[in-house]
Protein backbone atom coordinates (compact mmCIF):
# COMPACT_ATOMS: atom_id res chain seq x y z
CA UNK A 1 0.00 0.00 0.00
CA UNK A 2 1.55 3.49 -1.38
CA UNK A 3 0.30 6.76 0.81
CA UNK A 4 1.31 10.47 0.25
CA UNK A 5 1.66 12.57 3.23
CA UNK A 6 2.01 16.29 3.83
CA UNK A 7 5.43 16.93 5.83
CA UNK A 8 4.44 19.93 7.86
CA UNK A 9 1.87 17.73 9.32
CA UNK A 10 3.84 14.66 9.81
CA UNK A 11 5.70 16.55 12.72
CA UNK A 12 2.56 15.87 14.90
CA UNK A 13 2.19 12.74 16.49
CA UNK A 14 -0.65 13.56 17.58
CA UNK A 15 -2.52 13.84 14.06
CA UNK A 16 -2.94 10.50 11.69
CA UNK A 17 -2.91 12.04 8.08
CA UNK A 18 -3.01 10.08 4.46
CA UNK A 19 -3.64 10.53 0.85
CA UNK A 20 -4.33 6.80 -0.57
CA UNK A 21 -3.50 6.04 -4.08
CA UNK A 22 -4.84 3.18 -6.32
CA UNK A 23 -2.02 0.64 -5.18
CA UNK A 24 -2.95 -2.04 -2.41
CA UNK A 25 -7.16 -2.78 -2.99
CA UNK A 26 -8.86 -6.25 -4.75
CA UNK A 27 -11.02 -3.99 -6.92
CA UNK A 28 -10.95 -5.29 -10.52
CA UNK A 29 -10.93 -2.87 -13.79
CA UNK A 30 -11.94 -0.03 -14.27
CA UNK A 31 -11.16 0.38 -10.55
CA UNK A 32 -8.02 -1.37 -9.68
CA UNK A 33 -7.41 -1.51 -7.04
CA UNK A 34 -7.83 0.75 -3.38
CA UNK A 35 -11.47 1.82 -5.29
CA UNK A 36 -13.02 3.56 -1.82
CA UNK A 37 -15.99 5.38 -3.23
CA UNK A 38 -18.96 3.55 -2.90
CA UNK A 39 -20.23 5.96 -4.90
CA UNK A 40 -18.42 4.78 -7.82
CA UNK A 41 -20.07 1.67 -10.07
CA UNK A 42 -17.76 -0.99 -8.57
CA UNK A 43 -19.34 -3.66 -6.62
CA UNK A 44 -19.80 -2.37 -3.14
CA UNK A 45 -18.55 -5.29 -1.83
CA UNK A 46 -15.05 -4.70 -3.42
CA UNK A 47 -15.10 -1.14 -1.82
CA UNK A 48 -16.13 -2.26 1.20
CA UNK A 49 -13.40 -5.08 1.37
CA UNK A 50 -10.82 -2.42 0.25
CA UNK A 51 -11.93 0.25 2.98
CA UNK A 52 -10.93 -2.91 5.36
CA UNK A 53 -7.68 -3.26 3.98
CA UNK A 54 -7.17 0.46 4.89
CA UNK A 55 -8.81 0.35 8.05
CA UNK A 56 -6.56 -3.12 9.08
CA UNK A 57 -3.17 -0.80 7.81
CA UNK A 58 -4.17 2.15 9.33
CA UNK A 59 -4.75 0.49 12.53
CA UNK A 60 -8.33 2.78 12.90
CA UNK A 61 -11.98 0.94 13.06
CA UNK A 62 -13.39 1.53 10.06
CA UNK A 63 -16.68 2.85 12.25
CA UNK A 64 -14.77 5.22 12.89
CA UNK A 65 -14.17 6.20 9.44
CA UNK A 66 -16.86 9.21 8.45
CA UNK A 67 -17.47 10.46 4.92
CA UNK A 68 -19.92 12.78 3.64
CA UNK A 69 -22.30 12.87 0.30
CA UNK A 70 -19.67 15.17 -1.39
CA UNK A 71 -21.81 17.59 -4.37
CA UNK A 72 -19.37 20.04 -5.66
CA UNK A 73 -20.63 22.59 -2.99
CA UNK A 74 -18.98 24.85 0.21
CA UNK A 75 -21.15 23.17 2.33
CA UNK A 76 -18.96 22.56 5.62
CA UNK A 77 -20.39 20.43 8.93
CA UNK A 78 -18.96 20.33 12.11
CA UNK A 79 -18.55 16.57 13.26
CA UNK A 80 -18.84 15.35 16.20
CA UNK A 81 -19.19 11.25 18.02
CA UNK A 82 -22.42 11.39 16.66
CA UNK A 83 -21.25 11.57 12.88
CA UNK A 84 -18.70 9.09 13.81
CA UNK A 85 -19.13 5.99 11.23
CA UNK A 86 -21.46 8.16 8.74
CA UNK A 87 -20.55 7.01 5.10
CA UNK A 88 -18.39 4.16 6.16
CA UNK A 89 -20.18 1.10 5.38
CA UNK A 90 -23.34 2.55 3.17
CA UNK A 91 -22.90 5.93 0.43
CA UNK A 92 -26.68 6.49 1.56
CA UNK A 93 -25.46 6.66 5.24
CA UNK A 94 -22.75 9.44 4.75
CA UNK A 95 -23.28 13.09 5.62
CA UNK A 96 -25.92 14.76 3.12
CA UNK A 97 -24.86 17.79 1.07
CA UNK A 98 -21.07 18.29 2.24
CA UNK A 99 -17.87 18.68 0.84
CA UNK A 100 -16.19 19.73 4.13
CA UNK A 101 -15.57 18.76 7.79
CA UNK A 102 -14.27 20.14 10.45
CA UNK A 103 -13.63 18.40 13.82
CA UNK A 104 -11.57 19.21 17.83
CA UNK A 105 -13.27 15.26 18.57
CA UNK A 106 -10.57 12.75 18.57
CA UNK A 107 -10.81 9.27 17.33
CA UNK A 108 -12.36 9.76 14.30
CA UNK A 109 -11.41 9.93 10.65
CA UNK A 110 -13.13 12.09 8.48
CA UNK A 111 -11.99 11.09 4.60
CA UNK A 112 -12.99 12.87 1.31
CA UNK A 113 -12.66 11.63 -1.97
CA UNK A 114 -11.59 12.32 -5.50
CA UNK A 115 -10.48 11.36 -8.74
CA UNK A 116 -9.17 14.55 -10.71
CA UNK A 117 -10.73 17.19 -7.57
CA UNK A 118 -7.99 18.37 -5.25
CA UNK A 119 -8.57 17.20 -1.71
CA UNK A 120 -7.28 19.50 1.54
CA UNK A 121 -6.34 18.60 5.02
CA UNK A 122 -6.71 21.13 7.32
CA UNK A 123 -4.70 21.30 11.28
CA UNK A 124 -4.71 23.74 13.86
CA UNK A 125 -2.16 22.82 16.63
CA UNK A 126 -2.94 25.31 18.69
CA UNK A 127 -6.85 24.45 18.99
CA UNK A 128 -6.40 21.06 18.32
CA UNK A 129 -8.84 20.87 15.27
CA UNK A 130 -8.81 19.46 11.97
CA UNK A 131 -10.62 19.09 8.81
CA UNK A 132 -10.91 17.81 4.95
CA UNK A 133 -12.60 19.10 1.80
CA UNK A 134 -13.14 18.28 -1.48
CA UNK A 135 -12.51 21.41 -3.85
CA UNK A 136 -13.27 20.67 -7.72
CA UNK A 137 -13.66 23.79 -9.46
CA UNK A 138 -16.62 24.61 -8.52
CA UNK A 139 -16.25 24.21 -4.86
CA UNK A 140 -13.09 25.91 -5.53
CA UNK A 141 -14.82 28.92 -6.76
CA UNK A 142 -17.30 28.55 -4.41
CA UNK A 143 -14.20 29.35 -1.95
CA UNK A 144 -15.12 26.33 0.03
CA UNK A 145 -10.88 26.66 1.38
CA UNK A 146 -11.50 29.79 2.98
CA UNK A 147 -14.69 29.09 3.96
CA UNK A 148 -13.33 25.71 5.71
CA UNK A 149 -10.69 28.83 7.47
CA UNK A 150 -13.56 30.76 8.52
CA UNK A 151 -15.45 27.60 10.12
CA UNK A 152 -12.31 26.70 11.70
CA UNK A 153 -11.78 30.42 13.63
CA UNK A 154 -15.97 30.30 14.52
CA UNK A 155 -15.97 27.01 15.89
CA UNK A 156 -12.79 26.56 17.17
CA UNK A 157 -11.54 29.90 17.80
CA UNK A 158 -8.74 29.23 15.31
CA UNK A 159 -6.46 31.92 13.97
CA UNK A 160 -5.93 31.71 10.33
CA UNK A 161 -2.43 32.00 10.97
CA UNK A 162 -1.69 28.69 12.84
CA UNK A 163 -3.51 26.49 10.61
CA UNK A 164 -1.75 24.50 8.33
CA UNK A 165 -2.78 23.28 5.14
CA UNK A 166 -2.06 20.59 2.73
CA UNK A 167 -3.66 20.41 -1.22
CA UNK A 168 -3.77 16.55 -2.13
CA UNK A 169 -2.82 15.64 -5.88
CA UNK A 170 -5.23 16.62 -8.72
CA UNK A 171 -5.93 17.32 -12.13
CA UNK A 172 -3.16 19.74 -13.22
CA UNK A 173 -2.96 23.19 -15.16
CA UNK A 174 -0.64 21.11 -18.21
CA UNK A 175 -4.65 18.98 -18.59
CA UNK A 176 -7.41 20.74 -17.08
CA UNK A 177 -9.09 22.51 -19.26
CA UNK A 178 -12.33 25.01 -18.60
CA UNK A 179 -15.02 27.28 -19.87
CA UNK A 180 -15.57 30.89 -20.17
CA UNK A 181 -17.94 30.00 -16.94
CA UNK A 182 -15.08 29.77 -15.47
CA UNK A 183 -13.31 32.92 -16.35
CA UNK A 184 -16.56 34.76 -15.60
CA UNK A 185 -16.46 33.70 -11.46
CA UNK A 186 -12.59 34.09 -11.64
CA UNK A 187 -12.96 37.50 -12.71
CA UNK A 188 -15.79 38.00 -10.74
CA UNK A 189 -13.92 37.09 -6.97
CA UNK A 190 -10.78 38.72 -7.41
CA UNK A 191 -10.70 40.99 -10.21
CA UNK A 192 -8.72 39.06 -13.02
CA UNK A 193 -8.03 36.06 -14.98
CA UNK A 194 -4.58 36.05 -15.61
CA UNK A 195 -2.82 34.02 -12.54
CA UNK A 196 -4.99 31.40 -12.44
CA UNK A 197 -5.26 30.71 -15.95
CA UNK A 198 -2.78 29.04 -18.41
CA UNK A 199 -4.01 29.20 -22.00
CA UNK A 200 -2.36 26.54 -24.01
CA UNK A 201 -0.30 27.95 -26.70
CA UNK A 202 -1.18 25.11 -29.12
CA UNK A 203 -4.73 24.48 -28.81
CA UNK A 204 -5.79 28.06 -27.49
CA UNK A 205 -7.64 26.58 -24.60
CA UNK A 206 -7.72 28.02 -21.28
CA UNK A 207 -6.62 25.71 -17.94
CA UNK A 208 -7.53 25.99 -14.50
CA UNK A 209 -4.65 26.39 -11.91
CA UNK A 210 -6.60 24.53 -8.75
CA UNK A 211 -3.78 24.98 -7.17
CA UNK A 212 -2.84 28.25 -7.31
CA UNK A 213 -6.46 28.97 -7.04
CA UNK A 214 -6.75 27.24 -3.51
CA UNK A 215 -3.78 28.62 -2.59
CA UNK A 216 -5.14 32.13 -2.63
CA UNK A 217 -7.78 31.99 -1.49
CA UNK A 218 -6.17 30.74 1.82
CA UNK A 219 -3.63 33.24 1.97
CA UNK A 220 -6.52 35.73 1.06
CA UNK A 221 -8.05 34.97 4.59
CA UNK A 222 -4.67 34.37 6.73
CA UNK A 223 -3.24 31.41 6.15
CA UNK A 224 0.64 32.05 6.14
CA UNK A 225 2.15 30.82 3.12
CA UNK A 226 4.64 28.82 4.55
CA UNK A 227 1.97 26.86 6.08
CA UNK A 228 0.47 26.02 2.61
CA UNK A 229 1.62 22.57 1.42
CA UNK A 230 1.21 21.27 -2.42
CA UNK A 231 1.84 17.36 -3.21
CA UNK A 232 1.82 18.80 -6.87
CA UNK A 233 0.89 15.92 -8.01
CA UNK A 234 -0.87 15.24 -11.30
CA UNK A 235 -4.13 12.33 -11.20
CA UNK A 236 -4.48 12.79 -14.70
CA UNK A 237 -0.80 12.09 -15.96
CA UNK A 238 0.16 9.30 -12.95
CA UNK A 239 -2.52 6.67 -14.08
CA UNK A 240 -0.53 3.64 -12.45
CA UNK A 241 -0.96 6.02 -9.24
CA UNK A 242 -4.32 7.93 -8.86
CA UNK A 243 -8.05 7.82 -10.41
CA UNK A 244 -8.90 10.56 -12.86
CA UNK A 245 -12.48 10.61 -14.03
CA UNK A 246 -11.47 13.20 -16.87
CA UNK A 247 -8.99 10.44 -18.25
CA UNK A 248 -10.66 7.42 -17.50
CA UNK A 249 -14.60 8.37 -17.33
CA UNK A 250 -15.84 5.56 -15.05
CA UNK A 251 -13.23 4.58 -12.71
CA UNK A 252 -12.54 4.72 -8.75
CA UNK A 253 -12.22 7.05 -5.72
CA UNK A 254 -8.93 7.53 -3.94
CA UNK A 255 -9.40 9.68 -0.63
CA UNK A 256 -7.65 12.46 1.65
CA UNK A 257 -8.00 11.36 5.79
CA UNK A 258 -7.40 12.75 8.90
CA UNK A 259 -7.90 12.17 12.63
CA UNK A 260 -7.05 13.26 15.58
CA UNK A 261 -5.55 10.66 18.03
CA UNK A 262 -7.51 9.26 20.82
CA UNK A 263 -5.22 9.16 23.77
């Protein structure tokens, strides 16, 4: 089993963090092999078997596993024992309507998933509080990043400048091409186009920096950029490594976890 893991946050023992990959899971093409959505069209019974393997490696109960019904939105929830085990063994089961969670409980890992969306962990050591979101482009644009910041400092009485942030792998700026839609809310939050978007000399299309993107709009609200982390990792390019529903069209979920530890 291959993980990724954000080095600013690895200093912590107190904080289990991962970013799975497709290595190490019994699901069968399309969705070979660590498959964890349930939401994808693999047998459930595959994902189920593979969020076991995890669960066994991790060392974590996978009740204590909790996803959400992610929906391209900024929708963030605040999670607490009660949401513990949401999403882990049913799709149906999983928070409604979220992309994001936030959490000072201990003992339980909230995951999100993707396959070409960039996925964020979120720590504040000095509140003892994490959280995860899903940011596609249109949760992106949707600012669901800072928004996860400004749940963080209401809840938890976090300051933006002690949390520390890691952006999972994702679709790149070299592949991901947009729409004018997409120029029109770039333009529309801060005032231009030009940073975030790389128009491909050849083909005269314009690309989405997700990256960059979720990087300022952290730094926009606080977040010191020395406490911004990028795998820079491409899910489009690295097939033997990570799902990418732009390359593949029906294929599986890898995911982005964190928890704090129960002592």
């Amino acid at each position: 089993m291959n993980f990724h893991h954000f080095s600013h946050l690895q200093s912590f023992p107190n904080v289990v963090h991962f970013h799975t990959t497709r290595t190490g899971g019994i699901s069968p093409k399309p969705f070979e092999g660590l498959n964890l959505g349930l939401n994808s069209k693999d047998n459930p019974e595959n994902v189920l078997k593979n969020r076991e393997i995890l669960a066994n490696y991790l060392n974590i109960p996978k009740e204590n596993f909790c996803f959400s019904q992610q929906v391209h939105k900024n929708n963030i929830v605040t999670v607490t024992q009660e949401e513990k085990g949401k999403g882990a063994l049913s799709y149906l089961d999983g928070i409604a309507d979220t992309d994001g969670m936030i959490t000072q409980e201990k003992g339980i890992c909230m995951m999100v998933m993707g396959a070409d969306c960039p996925l964020l962990a979120f720590y504040d050591p000095v509140r003892e509080a994490v959280g995860v979101c899903h940011a596609g482009w249109r949760g992106t644009l949707s600012e669901i990043a800072s928004e996860m910041i400004k749940q963080m400092a209401y809840m938890f009485d976090s300051s933006p400048k002690n949390i520390l942030v890691g952006i999972g792998a994702g679709i790149s700026k070299d592949i991901y091409e947009v729409g004018e839609e997409v120029l029109e809310k770039l333009d529309y939050l801060f005032g231009e186009t030009e940073n975030f978007i790389w128009k491909n000399p050849i083909t005269g299309k314009n690309h989405l920096d997700l990256v960059y993107t979720n990087t300022r709009l952290l730094s926009d609200v606080g977040v010191l950029p020395q406490n911004i982390q990028a795998l820079n990792l491409c899910t489009y390019t690295q097939k033997d490594t990570f799902f990418s529903a732009r390359r593949d069209k029906i294929t599986g979920r890898h995911a982005l976890g964190i928890m704090l530890r129960e002592v």
